[in-house]
Protein backbone atom coordinates (compact mmCIF):
# COMPACT_ATOMS: atom_id res chain seq x y z
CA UNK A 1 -15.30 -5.21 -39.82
CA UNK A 2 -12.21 -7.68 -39.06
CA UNK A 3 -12.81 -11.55 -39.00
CA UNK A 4 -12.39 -12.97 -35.61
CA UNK A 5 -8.85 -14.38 -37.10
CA UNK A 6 -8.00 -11.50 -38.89
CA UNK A 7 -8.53 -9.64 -35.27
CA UNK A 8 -6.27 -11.97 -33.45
CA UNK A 9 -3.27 -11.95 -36.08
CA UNK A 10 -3.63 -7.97 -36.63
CA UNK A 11 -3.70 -7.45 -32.50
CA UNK A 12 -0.32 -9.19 -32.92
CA UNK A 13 0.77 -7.55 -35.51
CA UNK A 14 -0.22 -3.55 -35.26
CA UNK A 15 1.88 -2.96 -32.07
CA UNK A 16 5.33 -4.63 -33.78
CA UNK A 17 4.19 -2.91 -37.14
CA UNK A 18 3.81 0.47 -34.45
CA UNK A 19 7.33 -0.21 -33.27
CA UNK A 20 9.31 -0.33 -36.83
CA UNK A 21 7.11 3.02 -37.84
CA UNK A 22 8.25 4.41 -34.51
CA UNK A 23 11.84 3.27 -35.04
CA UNK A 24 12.03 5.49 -38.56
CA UNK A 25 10.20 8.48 -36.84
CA UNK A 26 13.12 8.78 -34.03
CA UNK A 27 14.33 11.65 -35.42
CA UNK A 28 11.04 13.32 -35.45
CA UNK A 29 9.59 13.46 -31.60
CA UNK A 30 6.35 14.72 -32.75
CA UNK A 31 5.71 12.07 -35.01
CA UNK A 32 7.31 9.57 -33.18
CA UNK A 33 4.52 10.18 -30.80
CA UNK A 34 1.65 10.64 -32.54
CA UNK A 35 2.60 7.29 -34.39
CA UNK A 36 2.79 5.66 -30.51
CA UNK A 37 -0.71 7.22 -29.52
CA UNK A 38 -2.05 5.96 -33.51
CA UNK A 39 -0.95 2.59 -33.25
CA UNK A 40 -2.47 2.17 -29.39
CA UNK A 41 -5.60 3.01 -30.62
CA UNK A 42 -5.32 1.19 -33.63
CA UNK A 43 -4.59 -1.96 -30.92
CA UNK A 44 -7.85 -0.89 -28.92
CA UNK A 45 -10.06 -1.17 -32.06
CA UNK A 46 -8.85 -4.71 -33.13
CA UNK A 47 -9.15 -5.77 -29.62
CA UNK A 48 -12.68 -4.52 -29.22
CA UNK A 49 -13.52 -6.19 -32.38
CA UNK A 50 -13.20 -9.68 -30.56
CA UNK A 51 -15.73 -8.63 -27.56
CA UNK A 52 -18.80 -9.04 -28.45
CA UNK A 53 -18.02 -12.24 -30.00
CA UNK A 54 -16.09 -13.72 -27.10
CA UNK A 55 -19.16 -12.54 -25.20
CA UNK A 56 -21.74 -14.39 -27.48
CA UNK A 57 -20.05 -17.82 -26.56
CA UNK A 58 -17.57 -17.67 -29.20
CA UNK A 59 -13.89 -19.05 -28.85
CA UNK A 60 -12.13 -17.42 -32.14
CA UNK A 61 -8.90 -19.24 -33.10
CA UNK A 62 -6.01 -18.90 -35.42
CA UNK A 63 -3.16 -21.43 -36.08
CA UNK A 64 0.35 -20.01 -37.06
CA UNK A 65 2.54 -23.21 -37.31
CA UNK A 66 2.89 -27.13 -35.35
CA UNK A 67 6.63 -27.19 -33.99
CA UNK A 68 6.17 -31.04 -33.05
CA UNK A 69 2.49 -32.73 -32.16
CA UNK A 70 0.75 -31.27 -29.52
CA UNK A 71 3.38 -28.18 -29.88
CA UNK A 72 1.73 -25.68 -31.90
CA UNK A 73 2.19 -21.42 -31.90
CA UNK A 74 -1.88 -20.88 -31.82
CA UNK A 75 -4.05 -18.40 -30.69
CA UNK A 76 -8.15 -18.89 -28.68
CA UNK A 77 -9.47 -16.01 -27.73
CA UNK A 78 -11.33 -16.63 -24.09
CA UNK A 79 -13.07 -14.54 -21.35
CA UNK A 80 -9.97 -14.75 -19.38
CA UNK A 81 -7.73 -13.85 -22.57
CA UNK A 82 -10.26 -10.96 -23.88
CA UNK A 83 -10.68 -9.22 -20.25
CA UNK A 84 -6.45 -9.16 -19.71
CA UNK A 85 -6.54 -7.94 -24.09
CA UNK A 86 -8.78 -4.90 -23.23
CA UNK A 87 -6.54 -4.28 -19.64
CA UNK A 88 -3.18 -4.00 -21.57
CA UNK A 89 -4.51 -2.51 -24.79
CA UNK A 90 -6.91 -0.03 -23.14
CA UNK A 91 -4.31 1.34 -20.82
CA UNK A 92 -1.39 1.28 -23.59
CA UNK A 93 -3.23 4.77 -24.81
CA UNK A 94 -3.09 6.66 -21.37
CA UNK A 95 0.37 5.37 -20.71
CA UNK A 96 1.43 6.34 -24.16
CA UNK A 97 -0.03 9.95 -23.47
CA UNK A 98 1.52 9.78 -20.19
CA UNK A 99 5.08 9.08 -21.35
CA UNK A 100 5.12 11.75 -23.57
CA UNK A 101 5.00 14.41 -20.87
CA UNK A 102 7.03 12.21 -18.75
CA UNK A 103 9.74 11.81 -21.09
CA UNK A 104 9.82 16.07 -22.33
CA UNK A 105 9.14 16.91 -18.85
CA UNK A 106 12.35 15.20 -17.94
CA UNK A 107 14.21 15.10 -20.30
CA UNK A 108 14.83 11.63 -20.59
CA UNK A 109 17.57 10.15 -23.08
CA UNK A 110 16.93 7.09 -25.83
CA UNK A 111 13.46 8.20 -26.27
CA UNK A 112 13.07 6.16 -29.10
CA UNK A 113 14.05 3.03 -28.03
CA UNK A 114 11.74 3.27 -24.82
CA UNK A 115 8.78 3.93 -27.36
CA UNK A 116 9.82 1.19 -29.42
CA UNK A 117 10.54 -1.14 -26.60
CA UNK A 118 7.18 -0.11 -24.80
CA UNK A 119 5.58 -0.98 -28.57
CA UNK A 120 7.00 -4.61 -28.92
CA UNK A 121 6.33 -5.35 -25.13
CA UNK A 122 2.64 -5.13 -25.81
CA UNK A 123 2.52 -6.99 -29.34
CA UNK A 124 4.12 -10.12 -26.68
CA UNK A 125 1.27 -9.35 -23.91
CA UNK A 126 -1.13 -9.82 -26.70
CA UNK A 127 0.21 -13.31 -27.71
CA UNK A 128 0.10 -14.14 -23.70
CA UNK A 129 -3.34 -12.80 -23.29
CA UNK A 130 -4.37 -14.38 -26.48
CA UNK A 131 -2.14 -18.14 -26.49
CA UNK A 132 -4.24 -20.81 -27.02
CA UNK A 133 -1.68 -23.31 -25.37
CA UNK A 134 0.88 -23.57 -22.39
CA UNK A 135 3.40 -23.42 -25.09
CA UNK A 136 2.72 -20.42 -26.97
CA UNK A 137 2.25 -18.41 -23.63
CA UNK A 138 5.45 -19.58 -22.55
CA UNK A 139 7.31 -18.16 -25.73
CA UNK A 140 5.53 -14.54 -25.41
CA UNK A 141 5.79 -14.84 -21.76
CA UNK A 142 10.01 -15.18 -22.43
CA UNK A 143 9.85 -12.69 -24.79
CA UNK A 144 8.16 -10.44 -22.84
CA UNK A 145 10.56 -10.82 -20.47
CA UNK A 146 13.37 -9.96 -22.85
CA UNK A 147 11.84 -7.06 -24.31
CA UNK A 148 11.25 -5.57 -21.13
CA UNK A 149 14.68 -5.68 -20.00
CA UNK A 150 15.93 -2.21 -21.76
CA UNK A 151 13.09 -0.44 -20.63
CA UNK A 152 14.09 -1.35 -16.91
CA UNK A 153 17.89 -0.80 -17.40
CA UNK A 154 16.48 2.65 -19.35
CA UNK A 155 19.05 5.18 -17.83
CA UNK A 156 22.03 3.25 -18.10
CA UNK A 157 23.36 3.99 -14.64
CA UNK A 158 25.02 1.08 -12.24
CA UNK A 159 22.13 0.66 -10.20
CA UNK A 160 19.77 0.43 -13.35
CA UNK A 161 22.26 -2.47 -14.62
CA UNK A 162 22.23 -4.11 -11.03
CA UNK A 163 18.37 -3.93 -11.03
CA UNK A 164 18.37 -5.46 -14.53
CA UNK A 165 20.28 -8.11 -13.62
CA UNK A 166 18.10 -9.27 -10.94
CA UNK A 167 15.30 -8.82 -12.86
CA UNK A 168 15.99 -11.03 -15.95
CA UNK A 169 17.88 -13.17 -13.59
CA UNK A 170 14.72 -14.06 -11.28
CA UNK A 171 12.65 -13.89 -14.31
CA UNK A 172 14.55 -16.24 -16.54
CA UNK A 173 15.55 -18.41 -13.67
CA UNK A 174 12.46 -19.22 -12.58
CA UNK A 175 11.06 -19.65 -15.63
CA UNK A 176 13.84 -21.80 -17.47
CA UNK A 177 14.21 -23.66 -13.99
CA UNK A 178 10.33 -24.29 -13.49
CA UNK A 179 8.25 -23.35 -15.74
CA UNK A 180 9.68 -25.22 -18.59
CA UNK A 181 9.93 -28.49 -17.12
CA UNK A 182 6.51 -28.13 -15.95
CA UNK A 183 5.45 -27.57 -19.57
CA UNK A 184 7.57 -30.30 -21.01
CA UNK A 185 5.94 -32.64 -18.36
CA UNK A 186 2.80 -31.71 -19.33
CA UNK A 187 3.07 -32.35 -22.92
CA UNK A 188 4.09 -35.90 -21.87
CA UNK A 189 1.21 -36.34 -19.77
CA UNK A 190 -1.69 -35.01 -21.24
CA UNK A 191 -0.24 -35.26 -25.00
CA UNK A 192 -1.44 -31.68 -25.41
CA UNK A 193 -0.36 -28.12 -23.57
CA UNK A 194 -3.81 -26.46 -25.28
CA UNK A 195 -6.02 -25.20 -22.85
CA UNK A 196 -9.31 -26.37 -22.19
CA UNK A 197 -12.21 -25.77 -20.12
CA UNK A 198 -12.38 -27.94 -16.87
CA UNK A 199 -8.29 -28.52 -17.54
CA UNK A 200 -6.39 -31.50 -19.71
CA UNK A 201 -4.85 -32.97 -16.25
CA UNK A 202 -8.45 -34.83 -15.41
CA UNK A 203 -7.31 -38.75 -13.61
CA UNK A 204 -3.72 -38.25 -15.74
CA UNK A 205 -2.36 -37.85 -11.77
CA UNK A 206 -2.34 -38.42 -8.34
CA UNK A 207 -2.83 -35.34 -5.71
CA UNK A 208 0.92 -35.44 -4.85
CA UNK A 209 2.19 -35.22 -8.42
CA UNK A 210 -0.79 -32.79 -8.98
CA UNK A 211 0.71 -30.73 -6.01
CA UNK A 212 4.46 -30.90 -7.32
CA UNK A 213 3.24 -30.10 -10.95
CA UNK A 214 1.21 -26.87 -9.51
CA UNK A 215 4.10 -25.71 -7.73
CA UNK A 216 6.40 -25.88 -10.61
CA UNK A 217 3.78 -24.09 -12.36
CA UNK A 218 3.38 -21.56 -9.75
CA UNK A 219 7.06 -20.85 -8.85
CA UNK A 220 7.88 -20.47 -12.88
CA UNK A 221 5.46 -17.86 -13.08
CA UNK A 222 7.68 -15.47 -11.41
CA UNK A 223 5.81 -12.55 -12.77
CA UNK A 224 3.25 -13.09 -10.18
CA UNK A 225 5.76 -12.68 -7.73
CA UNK A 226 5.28 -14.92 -5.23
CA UNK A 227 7.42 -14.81 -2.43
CA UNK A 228 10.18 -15.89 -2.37
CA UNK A 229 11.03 -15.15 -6.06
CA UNK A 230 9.51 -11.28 -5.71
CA UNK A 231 12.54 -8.95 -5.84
CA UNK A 232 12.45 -8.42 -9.06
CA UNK A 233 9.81 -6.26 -8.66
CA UNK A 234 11.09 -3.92 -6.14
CA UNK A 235 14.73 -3.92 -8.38
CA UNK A 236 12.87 -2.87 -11.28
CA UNK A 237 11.49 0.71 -9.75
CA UNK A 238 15.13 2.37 -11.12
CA UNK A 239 13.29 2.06 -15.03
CA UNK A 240 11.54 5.69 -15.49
CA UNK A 241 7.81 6.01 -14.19
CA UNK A 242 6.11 5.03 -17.67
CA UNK A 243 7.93 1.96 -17.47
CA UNK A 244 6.90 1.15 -13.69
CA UNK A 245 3.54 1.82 -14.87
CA UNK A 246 4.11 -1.21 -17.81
CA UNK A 247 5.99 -3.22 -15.12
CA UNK A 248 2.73 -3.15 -12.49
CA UNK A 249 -0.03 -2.55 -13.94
CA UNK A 250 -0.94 -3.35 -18.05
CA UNK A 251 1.82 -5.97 -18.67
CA UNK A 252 4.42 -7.73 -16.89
CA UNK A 253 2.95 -8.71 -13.47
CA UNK A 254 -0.51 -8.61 -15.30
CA UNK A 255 0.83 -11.45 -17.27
CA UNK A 256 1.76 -13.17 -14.06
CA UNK A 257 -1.53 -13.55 -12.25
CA UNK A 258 -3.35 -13.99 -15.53
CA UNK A 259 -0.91 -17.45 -16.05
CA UNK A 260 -1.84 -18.20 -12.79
CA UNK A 261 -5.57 -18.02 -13.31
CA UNK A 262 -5.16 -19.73 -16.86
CA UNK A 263 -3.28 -22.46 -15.29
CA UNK A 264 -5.41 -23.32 -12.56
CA UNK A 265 -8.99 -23.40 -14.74
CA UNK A 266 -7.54 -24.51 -18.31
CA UNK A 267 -5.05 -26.24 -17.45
CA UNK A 268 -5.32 -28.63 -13.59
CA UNK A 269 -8.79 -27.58 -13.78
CA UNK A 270 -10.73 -26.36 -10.84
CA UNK A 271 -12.78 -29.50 -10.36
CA UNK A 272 -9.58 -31.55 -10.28
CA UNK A 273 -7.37 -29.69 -8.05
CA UNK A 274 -10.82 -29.81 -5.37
CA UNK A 275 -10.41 -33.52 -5.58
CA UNK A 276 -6.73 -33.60 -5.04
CA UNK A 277 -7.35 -31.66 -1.86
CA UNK A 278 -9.82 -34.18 -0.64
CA UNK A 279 -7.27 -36.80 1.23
CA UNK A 280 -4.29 -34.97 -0.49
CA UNK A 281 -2.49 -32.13 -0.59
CA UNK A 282 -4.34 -30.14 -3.69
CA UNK A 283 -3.67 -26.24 -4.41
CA UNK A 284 -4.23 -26.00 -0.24
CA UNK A 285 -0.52 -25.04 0.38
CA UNK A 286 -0.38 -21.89 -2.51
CA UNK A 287 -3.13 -20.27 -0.68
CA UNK A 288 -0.94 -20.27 2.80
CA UNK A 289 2.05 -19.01 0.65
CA UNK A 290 0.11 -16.74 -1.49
CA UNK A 291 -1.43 -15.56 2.45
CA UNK A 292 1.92 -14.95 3.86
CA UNK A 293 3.19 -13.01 0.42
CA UNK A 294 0.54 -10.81 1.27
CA UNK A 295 0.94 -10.16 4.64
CA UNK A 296 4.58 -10.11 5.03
CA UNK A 297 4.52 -7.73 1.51
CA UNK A 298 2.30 -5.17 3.15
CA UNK A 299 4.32 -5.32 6.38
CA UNK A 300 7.82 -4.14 4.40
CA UNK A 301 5.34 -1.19 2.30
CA UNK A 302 4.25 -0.27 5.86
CA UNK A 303 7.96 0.98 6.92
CA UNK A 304 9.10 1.95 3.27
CA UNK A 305 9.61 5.83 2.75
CA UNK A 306 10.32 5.83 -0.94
CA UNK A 307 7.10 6.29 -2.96
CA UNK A 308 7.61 3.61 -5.39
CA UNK A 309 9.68 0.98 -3.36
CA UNK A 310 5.77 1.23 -1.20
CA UNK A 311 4.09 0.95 -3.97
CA UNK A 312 6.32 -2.30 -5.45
CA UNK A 313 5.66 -4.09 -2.13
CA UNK A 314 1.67 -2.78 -2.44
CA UNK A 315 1.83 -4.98 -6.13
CA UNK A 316 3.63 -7.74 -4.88
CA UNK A 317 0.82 -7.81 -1.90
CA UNK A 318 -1.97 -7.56 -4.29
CA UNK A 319 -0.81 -9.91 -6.91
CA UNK A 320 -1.15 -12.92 -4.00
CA UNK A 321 -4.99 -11.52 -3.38
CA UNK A 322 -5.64 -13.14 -6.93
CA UNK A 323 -3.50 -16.08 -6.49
CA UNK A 324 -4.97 -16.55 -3.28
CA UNK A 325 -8.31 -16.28 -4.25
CA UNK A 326 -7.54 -18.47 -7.38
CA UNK A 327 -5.61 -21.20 -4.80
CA UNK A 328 -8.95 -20.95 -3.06
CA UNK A 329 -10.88 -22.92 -5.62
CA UNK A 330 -14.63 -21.95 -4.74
CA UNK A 331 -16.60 -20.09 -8.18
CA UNK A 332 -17.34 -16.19 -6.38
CA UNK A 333 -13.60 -16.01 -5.39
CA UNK A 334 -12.37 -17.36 -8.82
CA UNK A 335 -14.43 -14.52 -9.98
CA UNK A 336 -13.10 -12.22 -7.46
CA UNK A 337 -9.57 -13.11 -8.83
CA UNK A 338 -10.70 -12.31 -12.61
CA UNK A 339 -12.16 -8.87 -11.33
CA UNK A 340 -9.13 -8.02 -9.19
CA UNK A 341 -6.31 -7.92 -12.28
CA UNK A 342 -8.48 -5.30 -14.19
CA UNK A 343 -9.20 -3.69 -10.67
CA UNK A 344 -5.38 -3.79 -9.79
CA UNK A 345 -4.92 -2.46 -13.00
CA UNK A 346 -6.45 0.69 -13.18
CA UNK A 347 -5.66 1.41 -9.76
CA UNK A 348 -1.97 0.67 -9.74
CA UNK A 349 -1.36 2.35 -12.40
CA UNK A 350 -2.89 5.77 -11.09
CA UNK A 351 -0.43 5.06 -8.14
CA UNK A 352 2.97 5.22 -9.87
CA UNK A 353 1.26 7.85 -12.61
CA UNK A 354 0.95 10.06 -9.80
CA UNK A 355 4.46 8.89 -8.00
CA UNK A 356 5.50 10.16 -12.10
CA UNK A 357 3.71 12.98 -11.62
CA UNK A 358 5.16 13.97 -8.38
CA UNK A 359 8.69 13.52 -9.07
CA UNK A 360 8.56 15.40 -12.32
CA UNK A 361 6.75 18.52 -10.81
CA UNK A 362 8.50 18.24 -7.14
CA UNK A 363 11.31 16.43 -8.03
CA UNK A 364 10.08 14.66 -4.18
CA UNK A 365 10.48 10.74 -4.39
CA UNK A 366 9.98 10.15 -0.57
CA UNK A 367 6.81 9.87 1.53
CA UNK A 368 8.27 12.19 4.25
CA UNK A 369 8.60 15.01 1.77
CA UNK A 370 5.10 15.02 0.43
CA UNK A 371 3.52 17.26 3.22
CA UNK A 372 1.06 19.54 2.02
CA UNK A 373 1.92 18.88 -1.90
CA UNK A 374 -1.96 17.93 -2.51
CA UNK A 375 -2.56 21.87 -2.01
CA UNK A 376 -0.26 22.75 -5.11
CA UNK A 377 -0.75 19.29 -7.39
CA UNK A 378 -4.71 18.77 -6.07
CA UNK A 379 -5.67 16.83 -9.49
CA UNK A 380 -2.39 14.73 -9.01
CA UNK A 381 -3.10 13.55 -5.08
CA UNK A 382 -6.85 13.44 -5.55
CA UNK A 383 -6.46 11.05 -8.14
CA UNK A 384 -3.62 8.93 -5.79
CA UNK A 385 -6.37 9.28 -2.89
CA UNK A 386 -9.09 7.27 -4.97
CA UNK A 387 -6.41 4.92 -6.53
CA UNK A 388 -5.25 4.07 -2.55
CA UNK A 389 -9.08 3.70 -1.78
CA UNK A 390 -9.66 1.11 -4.45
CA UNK A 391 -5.91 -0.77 -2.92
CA UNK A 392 -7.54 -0.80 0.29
CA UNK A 393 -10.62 -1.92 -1.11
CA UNK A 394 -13.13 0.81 0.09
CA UNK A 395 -16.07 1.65 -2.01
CA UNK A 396 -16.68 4.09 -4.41
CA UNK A 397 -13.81 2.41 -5.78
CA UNK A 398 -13.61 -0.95 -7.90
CA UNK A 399 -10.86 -2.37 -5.89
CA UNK A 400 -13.97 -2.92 -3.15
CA UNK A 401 -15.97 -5.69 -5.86
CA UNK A 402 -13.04 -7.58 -6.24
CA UNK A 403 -12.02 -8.06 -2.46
CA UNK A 404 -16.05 -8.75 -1.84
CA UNK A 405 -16.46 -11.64 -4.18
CA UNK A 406 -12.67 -13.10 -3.03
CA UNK A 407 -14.16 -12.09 0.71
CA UNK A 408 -17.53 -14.12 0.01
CA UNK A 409 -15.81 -16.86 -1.77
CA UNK A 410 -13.70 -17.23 1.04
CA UNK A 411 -16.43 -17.28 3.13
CA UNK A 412 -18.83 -20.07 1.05
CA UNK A 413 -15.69 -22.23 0.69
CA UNK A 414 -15.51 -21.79 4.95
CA UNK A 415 -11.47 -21.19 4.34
CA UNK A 416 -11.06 -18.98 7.42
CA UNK A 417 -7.83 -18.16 7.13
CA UNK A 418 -8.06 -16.97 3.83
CA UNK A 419 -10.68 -14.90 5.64
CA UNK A 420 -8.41 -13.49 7.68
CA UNK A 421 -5.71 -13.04 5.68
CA UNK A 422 -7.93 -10.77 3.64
CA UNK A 423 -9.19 -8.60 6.75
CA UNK A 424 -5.52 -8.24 8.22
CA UNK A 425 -3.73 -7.39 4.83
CA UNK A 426 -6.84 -4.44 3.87
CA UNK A 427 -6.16 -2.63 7.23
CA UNK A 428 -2.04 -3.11 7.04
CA UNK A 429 -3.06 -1.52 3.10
CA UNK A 430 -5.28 1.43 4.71
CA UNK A 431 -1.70 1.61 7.05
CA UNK A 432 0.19 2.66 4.28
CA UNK A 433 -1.80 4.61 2.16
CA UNK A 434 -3.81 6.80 4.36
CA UNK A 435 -0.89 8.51 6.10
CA UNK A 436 -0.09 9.30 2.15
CA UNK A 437 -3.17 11.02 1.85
CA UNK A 438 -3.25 12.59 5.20
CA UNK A 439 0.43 14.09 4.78
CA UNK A 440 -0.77 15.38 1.02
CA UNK A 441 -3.66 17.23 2.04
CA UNK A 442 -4.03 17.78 6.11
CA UNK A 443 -0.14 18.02 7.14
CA UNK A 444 0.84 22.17 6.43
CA UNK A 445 3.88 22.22 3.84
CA UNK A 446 7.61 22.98 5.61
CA UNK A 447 9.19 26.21 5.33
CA UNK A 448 10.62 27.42 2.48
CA UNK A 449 14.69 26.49 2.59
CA UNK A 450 16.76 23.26 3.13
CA UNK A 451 15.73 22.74 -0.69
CA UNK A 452 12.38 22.84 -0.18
CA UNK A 453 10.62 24.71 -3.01
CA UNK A 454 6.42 25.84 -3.15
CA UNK A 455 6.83 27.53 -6.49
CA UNK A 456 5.98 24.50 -8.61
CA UNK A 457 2.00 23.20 -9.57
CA UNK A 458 1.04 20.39 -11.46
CA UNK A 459 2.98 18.19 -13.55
CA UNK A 460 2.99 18.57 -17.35
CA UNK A 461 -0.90 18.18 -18.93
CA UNK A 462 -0.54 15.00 -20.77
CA UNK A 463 0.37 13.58 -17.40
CA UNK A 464 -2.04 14.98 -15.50
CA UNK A 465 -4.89 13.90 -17.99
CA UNK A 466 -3.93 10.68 -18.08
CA UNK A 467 -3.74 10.25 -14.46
CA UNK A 468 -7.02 11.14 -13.70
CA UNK A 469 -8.33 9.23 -16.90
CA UNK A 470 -7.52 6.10 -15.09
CA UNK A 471 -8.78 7.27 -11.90
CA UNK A 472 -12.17 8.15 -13.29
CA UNK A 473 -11.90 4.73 -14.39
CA UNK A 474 -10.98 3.32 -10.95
CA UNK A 475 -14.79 4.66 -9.78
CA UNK A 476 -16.76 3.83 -13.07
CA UNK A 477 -15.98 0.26 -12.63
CA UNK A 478 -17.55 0.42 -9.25
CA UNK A 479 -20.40 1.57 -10.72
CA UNK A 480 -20.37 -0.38 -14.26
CA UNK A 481 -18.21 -3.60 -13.47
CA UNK A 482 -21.00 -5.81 -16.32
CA UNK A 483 -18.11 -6.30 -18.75
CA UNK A 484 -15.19 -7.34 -16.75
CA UNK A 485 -17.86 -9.14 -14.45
CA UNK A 486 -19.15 -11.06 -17.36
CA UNK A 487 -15.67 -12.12 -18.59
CA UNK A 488 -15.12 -13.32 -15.17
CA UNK A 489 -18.17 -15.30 -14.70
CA UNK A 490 -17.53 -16.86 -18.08
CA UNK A 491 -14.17 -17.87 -17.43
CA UNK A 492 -15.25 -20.35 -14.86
CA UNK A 493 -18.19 -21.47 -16.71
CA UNK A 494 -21.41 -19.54 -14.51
């Protein structure tokens, strides 16, 4: 059994020692792969190490070097930390088993440099999930960034290096223009970036500069995608399916709303951004824009007929549900926001696993063309109908805990139109997943001709497998939420 230090610096280390193995196995696809599935599980097993000792009270912690004082690269392993750990780690192995029938089925070029990229991009979402300071998550949050960028720009076309531009542009910009003076001015403040329950900003400022400060915060976080620095997102849907997958649902905008969170309750501190808001201006303004990203998000997926331009709007709506709830400030819809990036998660990712699935089997990448294809791919749409279900937030799905604790939160804190914003955006969500659904499995298939072909089935196994993996996972965390729940009740201290 690992040390709780040992833990942290081998979950750092085993995906970048995966990604030089994986680099020396290129010329050997099978092995190549197996060492990808091998070192994902290898990443799962440190990672689970650290559990049940984050969950005994625990904060495990491990130093690397001090850059200047109050500048350090070091690691603390917290609820909030350990629940977005087992997220990206956990779902590394299905996406790993995923791309390898994505990549054969298609035929994909510079297979080795996707698994190697892929590799490196979690050993940086590890040092974000497990930095113990605003700086250290702001150099794996960069990096992350960087690494990320020839996965997206994967098939080398014009619009791939268009779409990469605007997403390390909006990335970098935001967080070079923002985020970095917001860290720098925090150093000066506080004398510290390390984060700290009940937050390090405590009667260091007054509710204006305490507003500015958040928005700076907010803003350079473009991961989360708040509007109006969200088109990264939708740019980024030319990168392959796997890479989608890694874009929405176990790294990049995962590492978004988890800054968010971290911000807001280790860094302001929940108690002091309530007392801004009393007289002042407080963290009342992100939940209005965090509200309108939702709305106005779900209102473009409503008229969008390519499969995973809807489903980039659906995760730029969704991500605002846990700023929102965050913004919001009362305990059950902090929790609600905790519970809502694992529930995002697994659910997301079923969504553009099955948008893979579809395109590789159909070759169909529009929502008008996908009448009657549940009847020949009936694992594939079956597993997209319970992903939608948890988007929308309908039971048996886990998607419905999260939106009931931000819902009740939202309630106790009497925030009405946080409320509504929540009613309005789950029936504009049933508006643009249902008619998915409906068209899969109740609308007959056209006519054979105009390119229309019936003689394919399901997508390759691996695919398929991992698809509904995640989508048995979608309703067993209705049913069994204890661990993430746990994590998210111990984040904000009940």
């Amino acid at each position: 059994m690992l040390a709780p230090d040992q833990a942290i610096a081998w979950a750092l280390a085993v995906p970048a020692v995966g990604a030089a193995l994986i680099a020396v196995a290129g010329r050997a696809p099978n092995l190549r792969e197996t060492i990808t599935l091998v070192t994902a599980v290898a990443l799962l097993g440190c990672v689970l190490t650290l559990l049940p000792v984050v969950s005994g009270g625990a904060r495990p912690a491990l130093t690397l070097f001090t850059l200047l004082p109050g500048l350090q690269i070091s690691f603390k392993v917290e609820p909030l930390g350990m629940l977005f750990a087992l997220i990206a780690s956990g779902l590394w192995i299905v996406n790993s088993l995923y791309s390898i029938g994505y990549m054969r089925g298609n035929n994909e070029a510079n297979q080795t440099r996707f698994y190697v990229c892929f590799a490196l991009a979690l050993a940086a979402t590890m040092g974000i999930a497990f930095a113990g300071n605003l700086f250290t998550l702001f150099v794996f949050y960069e990096l992350l960034t960087l690494i990320t960028y020839p996965l997206v720009t994967h098939h080398g076309t014009d619009a791939a290096r268009t779409g990469g531009r605007v997403y390390l542009g909006i990335l970098m910009g935001t967080s070079i223009v923002f985020l970095l003076p917001a860290l720098v001015f925090v150093w000066h403040v506080a004398g510290t970036t390390d984060f700290a329950a009940g937050g390090i900003l405590a009667g260091k400022l007054g509710p204006a500069a305490l507003a500015g400060l958040l928005a700076l915060c907010m803003f350079g976080i473009g991961k989360a995608a708040l509007m109006p620095f969200h088109r990264w997102l939708p740019a980024a849907m030319v990168a392959p399916t796997p890479v989608s997958a890694l874009l929405h649902a176990v790294a990049v905008v995962k590492a978004g709303v988890f800054s968010v969170v971290k911000v807001i309750v280790y860094v302001f501190g929940v108690d002091t951004l309530a007392q801004a808001g009393i007289g002042g201006i407080g963290a009342g303004w992100l939940v209005w824009v965090a509200g309108f990203t939702i709305v106005a998000a779900s209102v473009v997926a409503l008229s969008a007929d390519n499969l995973k331009r809807r489903l980039a709007y659906s995760t730029v709506s969704q991500l605002s549900y846990v700023v929102m709830a965050a913004a919001v400030l009362a305990p059950l819809s902090l929790v609600g926001a905790v519970l809502h990036i694992a529930a995002h998660a697994v659910g997301k990712i079923t969504l553009f696993f099955a948008a893979g699935a579809i395109y590789t089997a159909a070759h169909k990448t529009e929502v008008s063309q996908l009448d009657g294809i549940g009847r020949r791919m009936p694992w594939t749409m079956g597993a997209f109908a319970i992903a939608a279900l948890s988007m929308i937030g309908l039971p048996p799905a886990v998607g419905f805990v999260s939106k009931w604790y931000m819902l009740s939160g939202a309630m106790a804190a009497q925030h009405w139109p946080a409320v509504a914003v929540i009613v309005v955006s789950t029936l504009l969500n049933a508006g643009y997943f249902l008619p998915i659904v409906y068209r899969a499995f109740f609308v007959a298939p056209p006519k054979h001709g105009h390119g229309n072909d019936h003689s394919h089935g399901e997508a390759p196994l691996p695919m398929v497998l991992a698809l509904c993996a995640t989508a048995a996972a979608t309703v067993l965390l209705f049913f069994l939420p204890d661990v993430p729940l746990a994590l998210a009740r111990q984040t904000i201290g009940l």
